[in-house]
C-alpha atoms as a PDB file:
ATOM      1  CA  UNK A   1     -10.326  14.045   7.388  1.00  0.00           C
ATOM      2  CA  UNK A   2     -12.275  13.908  10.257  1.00  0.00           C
ATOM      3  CA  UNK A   3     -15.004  11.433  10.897  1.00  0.00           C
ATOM      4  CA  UNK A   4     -16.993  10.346  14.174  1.00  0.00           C
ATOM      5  CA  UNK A   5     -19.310   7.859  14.632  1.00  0.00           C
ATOM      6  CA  UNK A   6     -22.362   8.143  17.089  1.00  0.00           C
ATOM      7  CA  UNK A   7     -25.209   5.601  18.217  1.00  0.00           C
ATOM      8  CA  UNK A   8     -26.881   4.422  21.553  1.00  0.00           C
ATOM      9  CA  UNK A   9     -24.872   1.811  23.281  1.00  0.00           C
ATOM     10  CA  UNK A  10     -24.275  -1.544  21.073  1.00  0.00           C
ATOM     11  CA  UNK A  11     -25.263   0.077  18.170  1.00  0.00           C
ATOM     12  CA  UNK A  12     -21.653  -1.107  16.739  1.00  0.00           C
ATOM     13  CA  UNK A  13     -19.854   1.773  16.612  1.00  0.00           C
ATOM     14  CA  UNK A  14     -16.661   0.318  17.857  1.00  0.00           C
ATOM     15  CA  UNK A  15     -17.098  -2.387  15.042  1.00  0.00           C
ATOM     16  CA  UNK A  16     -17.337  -0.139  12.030  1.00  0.00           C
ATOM     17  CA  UNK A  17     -14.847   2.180  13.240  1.00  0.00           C
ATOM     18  CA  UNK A  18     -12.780  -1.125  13.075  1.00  0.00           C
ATOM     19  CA  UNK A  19     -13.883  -2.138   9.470  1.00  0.00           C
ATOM     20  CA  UNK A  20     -13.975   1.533   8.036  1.00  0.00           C
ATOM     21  CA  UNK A  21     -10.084   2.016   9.388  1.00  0.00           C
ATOM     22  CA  UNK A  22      -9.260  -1.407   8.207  1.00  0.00           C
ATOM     23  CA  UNK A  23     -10.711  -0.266   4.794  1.00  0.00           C
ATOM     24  CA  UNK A  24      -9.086   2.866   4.724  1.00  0.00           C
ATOM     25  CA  UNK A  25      -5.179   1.880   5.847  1.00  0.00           C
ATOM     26  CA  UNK A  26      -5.841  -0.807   2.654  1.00  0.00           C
ATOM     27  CA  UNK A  27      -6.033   2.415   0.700  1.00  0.00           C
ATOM     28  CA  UNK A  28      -2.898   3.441   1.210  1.00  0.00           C
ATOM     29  CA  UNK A  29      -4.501   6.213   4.030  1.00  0.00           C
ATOM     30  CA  UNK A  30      -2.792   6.909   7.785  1.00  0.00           C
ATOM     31  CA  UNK A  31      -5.751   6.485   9.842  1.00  0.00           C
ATOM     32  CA  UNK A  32      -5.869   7.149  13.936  1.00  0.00           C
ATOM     33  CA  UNK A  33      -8.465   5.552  15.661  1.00  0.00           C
ATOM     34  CA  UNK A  34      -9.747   6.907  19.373  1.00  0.00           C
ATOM     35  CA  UNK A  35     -12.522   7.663  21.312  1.00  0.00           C
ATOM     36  CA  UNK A  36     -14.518   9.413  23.825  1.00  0.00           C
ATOM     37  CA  UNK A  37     -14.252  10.207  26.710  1.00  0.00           C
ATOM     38  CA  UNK A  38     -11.057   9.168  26.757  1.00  0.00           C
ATOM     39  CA  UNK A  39      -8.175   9.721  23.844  1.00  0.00           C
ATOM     40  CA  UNK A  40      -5.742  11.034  26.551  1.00  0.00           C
ATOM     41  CA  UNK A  41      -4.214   9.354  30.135  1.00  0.00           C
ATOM     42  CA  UNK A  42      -6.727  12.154  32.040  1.00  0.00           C
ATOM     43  CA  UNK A  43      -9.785  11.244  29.316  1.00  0.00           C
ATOM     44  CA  UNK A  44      -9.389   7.783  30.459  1.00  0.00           C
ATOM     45  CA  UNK A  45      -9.251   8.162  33.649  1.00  0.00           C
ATOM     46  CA  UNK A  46     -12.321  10.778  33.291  1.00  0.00           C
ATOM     47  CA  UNK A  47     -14.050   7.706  31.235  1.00  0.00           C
ATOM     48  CA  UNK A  48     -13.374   5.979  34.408  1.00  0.00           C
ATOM     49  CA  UNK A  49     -15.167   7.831  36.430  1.00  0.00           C
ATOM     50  CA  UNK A  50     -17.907   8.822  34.371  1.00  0.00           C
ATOM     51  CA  UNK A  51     -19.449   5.157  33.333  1.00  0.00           C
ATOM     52  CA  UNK A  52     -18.495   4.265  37.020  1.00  0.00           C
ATOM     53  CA  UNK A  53     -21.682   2.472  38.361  1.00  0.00           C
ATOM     54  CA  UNK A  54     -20.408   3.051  42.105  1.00  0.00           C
ATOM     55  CA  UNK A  55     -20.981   7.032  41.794  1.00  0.00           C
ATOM     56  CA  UNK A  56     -23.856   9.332  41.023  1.00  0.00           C
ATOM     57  CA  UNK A  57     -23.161  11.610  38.479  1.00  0.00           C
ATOM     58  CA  UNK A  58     -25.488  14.449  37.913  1.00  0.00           C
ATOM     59  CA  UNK A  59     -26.219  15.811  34.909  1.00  0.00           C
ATOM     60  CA  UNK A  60     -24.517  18.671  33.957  1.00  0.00           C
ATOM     61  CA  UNK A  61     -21.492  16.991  36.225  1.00  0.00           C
ATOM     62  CA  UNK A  62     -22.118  14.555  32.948  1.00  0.00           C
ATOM     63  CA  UNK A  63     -21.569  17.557  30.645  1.00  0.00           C
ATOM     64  CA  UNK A  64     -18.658  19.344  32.436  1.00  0.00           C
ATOM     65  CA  UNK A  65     -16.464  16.298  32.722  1.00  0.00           C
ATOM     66  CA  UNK A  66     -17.066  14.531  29.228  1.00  0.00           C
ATOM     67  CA  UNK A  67     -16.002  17.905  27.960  1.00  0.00           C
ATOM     68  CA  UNK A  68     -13.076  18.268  30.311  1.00  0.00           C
ATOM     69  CA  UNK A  69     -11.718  15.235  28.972  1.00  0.00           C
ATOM     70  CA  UNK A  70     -12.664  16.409  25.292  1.00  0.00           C
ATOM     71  CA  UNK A  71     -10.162  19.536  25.842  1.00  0.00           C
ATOM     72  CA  UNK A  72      -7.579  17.409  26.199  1.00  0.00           C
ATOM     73  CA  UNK A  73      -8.233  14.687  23.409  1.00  0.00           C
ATOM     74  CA  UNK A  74      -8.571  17.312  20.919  1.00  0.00           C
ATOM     75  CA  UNK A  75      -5.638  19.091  21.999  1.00  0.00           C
ATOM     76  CA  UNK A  76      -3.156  16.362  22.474  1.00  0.00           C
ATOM     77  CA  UNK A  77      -4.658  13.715  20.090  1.00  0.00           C
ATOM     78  CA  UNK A  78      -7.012  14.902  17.189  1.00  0.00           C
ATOM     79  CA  UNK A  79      -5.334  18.109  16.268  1.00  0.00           C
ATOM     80  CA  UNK A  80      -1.806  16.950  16.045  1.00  0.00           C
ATOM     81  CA  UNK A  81      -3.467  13.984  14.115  1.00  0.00           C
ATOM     82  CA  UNK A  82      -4.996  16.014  11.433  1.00  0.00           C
ATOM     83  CA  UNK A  83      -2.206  18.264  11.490  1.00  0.00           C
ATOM     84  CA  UNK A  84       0.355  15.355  10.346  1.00  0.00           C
ATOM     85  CA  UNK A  85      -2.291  14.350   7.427  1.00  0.00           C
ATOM     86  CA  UNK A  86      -3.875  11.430   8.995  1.00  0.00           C
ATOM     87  CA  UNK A  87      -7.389  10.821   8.901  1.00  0.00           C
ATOM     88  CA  UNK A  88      -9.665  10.421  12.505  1.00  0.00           C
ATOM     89  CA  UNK A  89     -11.740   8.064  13.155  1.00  0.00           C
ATOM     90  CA  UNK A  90     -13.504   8.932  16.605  1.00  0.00           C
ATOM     91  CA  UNK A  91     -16.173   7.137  18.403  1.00  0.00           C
ATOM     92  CA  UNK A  92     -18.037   9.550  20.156  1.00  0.00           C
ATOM     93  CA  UNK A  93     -17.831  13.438  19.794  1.00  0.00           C
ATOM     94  CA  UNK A  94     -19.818  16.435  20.472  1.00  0.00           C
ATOM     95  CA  UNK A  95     -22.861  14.834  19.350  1.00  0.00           C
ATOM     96  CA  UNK A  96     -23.357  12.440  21.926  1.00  0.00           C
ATOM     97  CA  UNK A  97     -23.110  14.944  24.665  1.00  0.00           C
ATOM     98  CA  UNK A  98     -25.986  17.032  22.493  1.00  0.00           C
ATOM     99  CA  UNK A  99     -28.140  13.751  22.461  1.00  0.00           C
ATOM    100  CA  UNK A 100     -27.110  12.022  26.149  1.00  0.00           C
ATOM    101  CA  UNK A 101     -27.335  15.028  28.299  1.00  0.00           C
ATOM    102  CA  UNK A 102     -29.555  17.118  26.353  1.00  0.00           C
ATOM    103  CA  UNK A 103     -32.148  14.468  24.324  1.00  0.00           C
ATOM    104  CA  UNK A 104     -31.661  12.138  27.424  1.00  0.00           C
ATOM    105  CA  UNK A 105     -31.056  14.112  30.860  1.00  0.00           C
ATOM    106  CA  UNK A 106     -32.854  17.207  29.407  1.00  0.00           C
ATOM    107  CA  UNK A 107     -30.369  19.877  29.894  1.00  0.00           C
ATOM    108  CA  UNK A 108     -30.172  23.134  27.875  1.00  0.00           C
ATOM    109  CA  UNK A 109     -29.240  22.320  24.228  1.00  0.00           C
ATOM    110  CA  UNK A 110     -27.704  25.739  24.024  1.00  0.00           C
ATOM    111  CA  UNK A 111     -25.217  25.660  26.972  1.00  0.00           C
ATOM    112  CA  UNK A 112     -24.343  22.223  25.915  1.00  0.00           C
ATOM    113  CA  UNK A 113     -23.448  23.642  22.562  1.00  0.00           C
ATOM    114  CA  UNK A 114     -21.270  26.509  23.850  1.00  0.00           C
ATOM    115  CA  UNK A 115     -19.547  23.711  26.594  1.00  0.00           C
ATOM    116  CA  UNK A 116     -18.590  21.953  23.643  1.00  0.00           C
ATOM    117  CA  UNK A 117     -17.415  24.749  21.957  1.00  0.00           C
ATOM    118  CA  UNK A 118     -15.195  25.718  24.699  1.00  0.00           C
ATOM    119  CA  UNK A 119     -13.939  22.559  24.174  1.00  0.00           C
ATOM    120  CA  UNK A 120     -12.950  21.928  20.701  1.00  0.00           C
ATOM    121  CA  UNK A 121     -12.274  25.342  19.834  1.00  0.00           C
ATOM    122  CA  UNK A 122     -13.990  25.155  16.623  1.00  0.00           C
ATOM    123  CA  UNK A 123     -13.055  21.449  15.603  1.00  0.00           C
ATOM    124  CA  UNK A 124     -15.712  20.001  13.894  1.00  0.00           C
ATOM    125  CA  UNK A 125     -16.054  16.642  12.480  1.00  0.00           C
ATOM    126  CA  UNK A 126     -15.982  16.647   8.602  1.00  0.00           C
ATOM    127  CA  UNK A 127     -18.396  13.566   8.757  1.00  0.00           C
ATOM    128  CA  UNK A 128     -20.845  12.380  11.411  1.00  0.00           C
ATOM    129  CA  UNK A 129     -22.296   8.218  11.051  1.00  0.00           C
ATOM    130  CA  UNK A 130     -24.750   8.255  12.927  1.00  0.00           C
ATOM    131  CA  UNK A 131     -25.305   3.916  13.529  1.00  0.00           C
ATOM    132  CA  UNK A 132     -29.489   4.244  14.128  1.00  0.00           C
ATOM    133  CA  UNK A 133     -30.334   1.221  16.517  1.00  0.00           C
ATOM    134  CA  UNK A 134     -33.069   0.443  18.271  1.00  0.00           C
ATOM    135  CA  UNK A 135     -33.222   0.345  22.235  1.00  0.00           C
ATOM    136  CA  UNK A 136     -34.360  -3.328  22.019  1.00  0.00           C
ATOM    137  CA  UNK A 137     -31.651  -4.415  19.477  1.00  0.00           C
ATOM    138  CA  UNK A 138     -29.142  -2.701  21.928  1.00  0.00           C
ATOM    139  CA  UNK A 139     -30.295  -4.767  24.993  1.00  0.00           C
ATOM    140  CA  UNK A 140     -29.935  -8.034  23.120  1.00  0.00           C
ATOM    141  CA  UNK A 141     -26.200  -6.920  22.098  1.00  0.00           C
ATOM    142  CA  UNK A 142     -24.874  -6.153  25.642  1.00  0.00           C
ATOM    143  CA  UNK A 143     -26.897  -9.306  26.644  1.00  0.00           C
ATOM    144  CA  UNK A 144     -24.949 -11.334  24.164  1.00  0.00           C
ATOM    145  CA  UNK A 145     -21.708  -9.709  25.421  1.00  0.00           C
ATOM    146  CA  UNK A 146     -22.031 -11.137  28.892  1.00  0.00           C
ATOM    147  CA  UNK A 147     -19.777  -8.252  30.338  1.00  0.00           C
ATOM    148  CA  UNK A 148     -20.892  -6.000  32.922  1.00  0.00           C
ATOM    149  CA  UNK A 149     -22.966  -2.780  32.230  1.00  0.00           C
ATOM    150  CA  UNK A 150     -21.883   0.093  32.622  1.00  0.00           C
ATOM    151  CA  UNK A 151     -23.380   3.175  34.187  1.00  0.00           C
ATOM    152  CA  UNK A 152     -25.062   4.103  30.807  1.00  0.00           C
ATOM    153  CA  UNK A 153     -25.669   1.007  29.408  1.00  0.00           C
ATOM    154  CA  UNK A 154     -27.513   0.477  32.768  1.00  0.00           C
ATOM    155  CA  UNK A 155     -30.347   2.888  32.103  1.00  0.00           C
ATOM    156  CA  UNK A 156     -33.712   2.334  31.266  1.00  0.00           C
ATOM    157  CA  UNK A 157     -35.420   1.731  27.780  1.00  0.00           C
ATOM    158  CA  UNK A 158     -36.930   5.377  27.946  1.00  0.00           C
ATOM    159  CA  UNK A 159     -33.784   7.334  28.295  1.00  0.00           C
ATOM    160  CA  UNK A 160     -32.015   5.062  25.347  1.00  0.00           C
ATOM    161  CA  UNK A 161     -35.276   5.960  22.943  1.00  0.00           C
ATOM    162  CA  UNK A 162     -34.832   9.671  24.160  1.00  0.00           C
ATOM    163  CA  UNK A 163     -30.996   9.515  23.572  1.00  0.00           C
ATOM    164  CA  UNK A 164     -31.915   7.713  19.978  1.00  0.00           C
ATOM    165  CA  UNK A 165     -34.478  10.204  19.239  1.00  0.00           C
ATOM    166  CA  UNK A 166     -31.646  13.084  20.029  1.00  0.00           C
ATOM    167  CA  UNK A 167     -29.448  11.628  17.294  1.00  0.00           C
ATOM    168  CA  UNK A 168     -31.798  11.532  14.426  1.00  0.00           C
ATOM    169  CA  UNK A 169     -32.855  15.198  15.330  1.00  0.00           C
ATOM    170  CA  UNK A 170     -29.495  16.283  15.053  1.00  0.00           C
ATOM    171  CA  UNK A 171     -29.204  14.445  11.687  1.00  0.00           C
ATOM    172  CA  UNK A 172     -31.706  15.737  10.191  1.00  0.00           C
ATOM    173  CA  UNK A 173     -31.432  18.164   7.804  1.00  0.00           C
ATOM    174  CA  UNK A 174     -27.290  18.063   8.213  1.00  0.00           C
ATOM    175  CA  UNK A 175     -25.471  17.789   4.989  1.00  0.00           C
ATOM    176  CA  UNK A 176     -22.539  16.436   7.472  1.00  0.00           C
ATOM    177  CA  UNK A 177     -24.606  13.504   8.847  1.00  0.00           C
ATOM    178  CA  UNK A 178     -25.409   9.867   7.700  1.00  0.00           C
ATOM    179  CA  UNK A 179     -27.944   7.523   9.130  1.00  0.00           C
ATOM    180  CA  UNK A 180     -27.417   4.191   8.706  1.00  0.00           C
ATOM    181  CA  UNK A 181     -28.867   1.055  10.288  1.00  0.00           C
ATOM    182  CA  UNK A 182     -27.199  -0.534  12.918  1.00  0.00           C
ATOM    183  CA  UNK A 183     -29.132  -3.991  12.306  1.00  0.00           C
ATOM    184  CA  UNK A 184     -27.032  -4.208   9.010  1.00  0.00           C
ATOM    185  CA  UNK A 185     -23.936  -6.320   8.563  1.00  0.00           C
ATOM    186  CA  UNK A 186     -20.605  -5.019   8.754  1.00  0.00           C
ATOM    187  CA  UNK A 187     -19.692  -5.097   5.595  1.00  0.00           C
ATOM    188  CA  UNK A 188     -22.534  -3.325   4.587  1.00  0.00           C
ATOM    189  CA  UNK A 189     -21.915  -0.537   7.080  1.00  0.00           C
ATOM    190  CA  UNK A 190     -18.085  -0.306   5.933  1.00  0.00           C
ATOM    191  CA  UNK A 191     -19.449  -0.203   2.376  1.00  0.00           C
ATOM    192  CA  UNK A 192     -21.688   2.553   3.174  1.00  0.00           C
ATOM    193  CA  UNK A 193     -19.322   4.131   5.409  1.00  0.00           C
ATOM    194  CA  UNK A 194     -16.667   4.778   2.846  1.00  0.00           C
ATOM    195  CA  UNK A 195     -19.668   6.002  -0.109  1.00  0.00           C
ATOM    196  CA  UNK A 196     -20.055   8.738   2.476  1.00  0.00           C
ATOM    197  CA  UNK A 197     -16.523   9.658   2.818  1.00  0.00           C
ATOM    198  CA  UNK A 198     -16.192   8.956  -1.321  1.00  0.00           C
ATOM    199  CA  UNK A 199     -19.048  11.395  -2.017  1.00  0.00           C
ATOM    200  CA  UNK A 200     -18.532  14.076   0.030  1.00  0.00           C
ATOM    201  CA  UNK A 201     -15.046  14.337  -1.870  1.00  0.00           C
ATOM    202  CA  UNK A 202     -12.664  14.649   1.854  1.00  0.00           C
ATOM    203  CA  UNK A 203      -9.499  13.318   2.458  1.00  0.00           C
ATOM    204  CA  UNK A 204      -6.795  14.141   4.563  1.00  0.00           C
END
Protein backbone atom coordinates (compact mmCIF):
# COMPACT_ATOMS: atom_id res chain seq x y z
CA UNK A 1 0.00 0.00 0.00
CA UNK A 2 0.85 3.23 -0.93
CA UNK A 3 -0.09 6.33 0.94
CA UNK A 4 1.18 10.11 0.79
CA UNK A 5 0.37 12.79 2.76
CA UNK A 6 0.13 16.48 1.44
CA UNK A 7 -0.53 19.99 3.21
CA UNK A 8 1.01 23.58 3.17
CA UNK A 9 4.01 23.86 5.35
CA UNK A 10 3.30 22.99 9.25
CA UNK A 11 0.26 21.51 8.46
CA UNK A 12 1.76 18.28 10.40
CA UNK A 13 2.41 16.07 7.90
CA UNK A 14 5.66 14.85 9.26
CA UNK A 15 3.71 14.20 12.61
CA UNK A 16 0.99 11.93 11.34
CA UNK A 17 3.16 10.18 9.05
CA UNK A 18 4.91 9.44 12.46
CA UNK A 19 1.69 8.35 14.36
CA UNK A 20 0.00 6.54 11.29
CA UNK A 21 3.49 4.33 10.85
CA UNK A 22 3.69 3.94 14.54
CA UNK A 23 0.05 2.63 14.31
CA UNK A 24 0.58 0.52 11.53
CA UNK A 25 4.13 -1.44 12.56
CA UNK A 26 1.76 -2.15 15.98
CA UNK A 27 -0.30 -4.08 13.48
CA UNK A 28 1.98 -6.39 12.69
CA UNK A 29 2.57 -4.24 9.05
CA UNK A 30 6.36 -3.41 7.47
CA UNK A 31 5.99 0.16 6.94
CA UNK A 32 8.82 2.56 5.09
CA UNK A 33 8.63 5.98 5.82
CA UNK A 34 10.31 8.82 3.30
CA UNK A 35 9.79 11.86 1.71
CA UNK A 36 10.06 14.40 -0.91
CA UNK A 37 12.23 15.74 -2.49
CA UNK A 38 14.53 13.67 -1.17
CA UNK A 39 14.20 9.60 -0.52
CA UNK A 40 17.60 9.08 -2.31
CA UNK A 41 21.50 10.58 -1.61
CA UNK A 42 20.82 12.84 -5.10
CA UNK A 43 16.94 13.71 -3.76
CA UNK A 44 18.57 15.06 -0.77
CA UNK A 45 20.95 16.80 -2.06
CA UNK A 46 18.26 18.15 -4.77
CA UNK A 47 16.09 19.02 -1.43
CA UNK A 48 19.13 20.93 -0.65
CA UNK A 49 19.16 22.98 -3.20
CA UNK A 50 15.68 23.50 -3.83
CA UNK A 51 14.47 25.02 -0.21
CA UNK A 52 17.95 26.80 -0.35
CA UNK A 53 17.11 30.48 0.61
CA UNK A 54 20.62 31.65 -0.91
CA UNK A 55 19.40 30.80 -4.65
CA UNK A 56 16.58 31.84 -6.92
CA UNK A 57 14.82 29.15 -8.26
CA UNK A 58 12.43 29.76 -11.03
CA UNK A 59 9.52 28.10 -11.52
CA UNK A 60 9.50 25.47 -13.77
CA UNK A 61 13.42 25.06 -12.52
CA UNK A 62 10.97 24.20 -9.31
CA UNK A 63 9.18 21.57 -11.41
CA UNK A 64 12.14 20.00 -13.33
CA UNK A 65 14.26 19.37 -10.28
CA UNK A 66 11.57 18.18 -7.64
CA UNK A 67 10.81 15.69 -10.35
CA UNK A 68 14.42 14.84 -11.08
CA UNK A 69 14.79 13.85 -7.66
CA UNK A 70 11.28 11.99 -7.78
CA UNK A 71 12.85 9.61 -10.65
CA UNK A 72 15.14 8.48 -8.45
CA UNK A 73 13.08 8.02 -5.12
CA UNK A 74 10.62 6.03 -6.91
CA UNK A 75 13.07 4.02 -8.60
CA UNK A 76 15.47 3.21 -5.88
CA UNK A 77 13.14 3.60 -2.83
CA UNK A 78 9.27 3.26 -3.35
CA UNK A 79 9.20 0.57 -5.94
CA UNK A 80 11.54 -1.87 -4.40
CA UNK A 81 9.48 -1.00 -1.19
CA UNK A 82 6.19 -2.05 -2.49
CA UNK A 83 7.72 -4.71 -4.34
CA UNK A 84 9.01 -6.51 -0.97
CA UNK A 85 5.27 -6.04 0.56
CA UNK A 86 5.84 -3.11 2.70
CA UNK A 87 3.55 -0.38 2.93
CA UNK A 88 4.76 3.62 2.00
CA UNK A 89 4.24 6.20 3.82
CA UNK A 90 5.48 9.38 1.79
CA UNK A 91 5.33 12.95 2.67
CA UNK A 92 5.02 14.74 -0.34
CA UNK A 93 4.29 13.31 -3.90
CA UNK A 94 3.01 14.38 -7.16
CA UNK A 95 0.43 16.40 -5.63
CA UNK A 96 2.37 18.99 -4.18
CA UNK A 97 4.16 19.79 -7.33
CA UNK A 98 0.35 20.04 -8.98
CA UNK A 99 -0.59 22.52 -6.09
CA UNK A 100 3.07 24.47 -5.43
CA UNK A 101 4.04 25.12 -8.94
CA UNK A 102 0.82 25.02 -10.59
CA UNK A 103 -1.97 26.44 -7.76
CA UNK A 104 0.99 28.60 -6.41
CA UNK A 105 3.62 29.70 -9.23
CA UNK A 106 0.89 29.31 -11.93
CA UNK A 107 2.47 27.03 -14.34
CA UNK A 108 0.61 24.76 -16.82
CA UNK A 109 -1.34 22.07 -14.87
CA UNK A 110 -1.00 19.86 -17.89
CA UNK A 111 2.82 19.83 -18.42
CA UNK A 112 3.15 19.47 -14.75
CA UNK A 113 1.05 16.38 -15.01
CA UNK A 114 2.99 14.75 -17.87
CA UNK A 115 6.58 15.91 -15.84
CA UNK A 116 5.30 13.88 -13.20
CA UNK A 117 4.41 11.21 -15.23
CA UNK A 118 7.74 10.97 -16.72
CA UNK A 119 8.67 10.58 -13.43
CA UNK A 120 6.86 7.90 -11.70
CA UNK A 121 6.14 5.93 -14.61
CA UNK A 122 2.67 5.31 -13.67
CA UNK A 123 3.11 5.00 -9.75
CA UNK A 124 0.32 6.34 -8.16
CA UNK A 125 -0.42 6.65 -4.59
CA UNK A 126 -3.23 4.24 -3.44
CA UNK A 127 -4.23 6.97 -0.82
CA UNK A 128 -3.71 10.74 -0.74
CA UNK A 129 -4.29 12.74 3.16
CA UNK A 130 -4.53 15.70 2.31
CA UNK A 131 -3.78 17.67 6.19
CA UNK A 132 -6.15 21.06 5.25
CA UNK A 133 -4.48 23.97 7.32
CA UNK A 134 -4.87 27.29 7.25
CA UNK A 135 -2.03 29.84 6.15
CA UNK A 136 -2.38 31.56 9.58
CA UNK A 137 -2.30 28.29 11.65
CA UNK A 138 0.90 27.45 9.57
CA UNK A 139 2.71 30.74 10.51
CA UNK A 140 2.08 30.22 14.20
CA UNK A 141 3.61 26.52 13.85
CA UNK A 142 6.98 27.48 12.21
CA UNK A 143 6.87 30.46 14.69
CA UNK A 144 6.64 28.05 17.56
CA UNK A 145 9.45 25.96 16.00
CA UNK A 146 12.01 28.70 16.29
CA UNK A 147 14.12 27.11 13.37
CA UNK A 148 14.94 28.90 10.35
CA UNK A 149 12.56 29.14 7.27
CA UNK A 150 13.12 27.79 4.54
CA UNK A 151 12.81 29.01 1.00
CA UNK A 152 9.07 27.95 0.93
CA UNK A 153 8.12 28.40 4.22
CA UNK A 154 9.46 31.96 3.53
CA UNK A 155 6.73 33.01 1.13
CA UNK A 156 3.99 35.16 1.54
CA UNK A 157 0.39 34.47 2.96
CA UNK A 158 -1.05 34.70 -0.71
CA UNK A 159 0.98 32.03 -2.33
CA UNK A 160 0.32 29.54 0.89
CA UNK A 161 -3.73 30.26 0.39
CA UNK A 162 -3.12 29.65 -3.44
CA UNK A 163 -1.00 26.48 -2.71
CA UNK A 164 -3.97 25.47 -0.03
CA UNK A 165 -6.59 26.25 -2.46
CA UNK A 166 -4.59 23.83 -5.12
CA UNK A 167 -4.93 20.93 -2.69
CA UNK A 168 -8.57 20.96 -2.01
CA UNK A 169 -9.17 21.29 -5.87
CA UNK A 170 -7.33 18.33 -6.45
CA UNK A 171 -9.33 16.56 -3.68
CA UNK A 172 -12.28 17.16 -4.74
CA UNK A 173 -14.23 14.84 -6.31
CA UNK A 174 -11.19 12.03 -5.89
CA UNK A 175 -12.32 8.79 -4.48
CA UNK A 176 -8.35 8.49 -3.61
CA UNK A 177 -8.25 11.67 -1.46
CA UNK A 178 -9.06 12.57 2.25
CA UNK A 179 -9.32 15.97 3.78
CA UNK A 180 -8.77 16.23 7.12
CA UNK A 181 -8.07 19.13 9.48
CA UNK A 182 -4.79 19.92 10.39
CA UNK A 183 -5.98 21.94 13.64
CA UNK A 184 -6.99 18.43 15.05
CA UNK A 185 -4.96 16.43 17.52
CA UNK A 186 -2.82 13.71 16.59
CA UNK A 187 -4.54 11.13 17.69
CA UNK A 188 -7.42 12.14 16.00
CA UNK A 189 -5.61 12.44 12.68
CA UNK A 190 -3.97 8.82 13.22
CA UNK A 191 -7.50 7.65 14.02
CA UNK A 192 -8.81 9.04 10.93
CA UNK A 193 -5.85 8.21 9.03
CA UNK A 194 -6.09 4.50 9.46
CA UNK A 195 -10.43 4.60 8.84
CA UNK A 196 -9.21 5.71 5.44
CA UNK A 197 -6.77 3.03 4.85
CA UNK A 198 -9.49 0.46 6.77
CA UNK A 199 -12.26 1.50 4.35
CA UNK A 200 -10.83 1.62 1.26
CA UNK A 201 -9.97 -2.20 1.95
CA UNK A 202 -5.71 -1.79 0.81
CA UNK A 203 -2.97 -3.42 2.24
CA UNK A 204 0.23 -4.38 1.12
Amino acid sequence: MFAVIEGIEGSGKSTLQAGLAEALRARGERVATTREPGGSPLGDAIRAIFLSTELEVAPVAEAMLVNAARAQHVASLIRPALERGETVICDRFVDSTLAYQGYGRGLDLSMLRGLCELAVGGLGADLTIVLDCEPTLSRERLDARGSARDRLENERYGFHQRVREGFLALARGSSRHVVLDASDTRENLVAAALAAIEGLGIRG
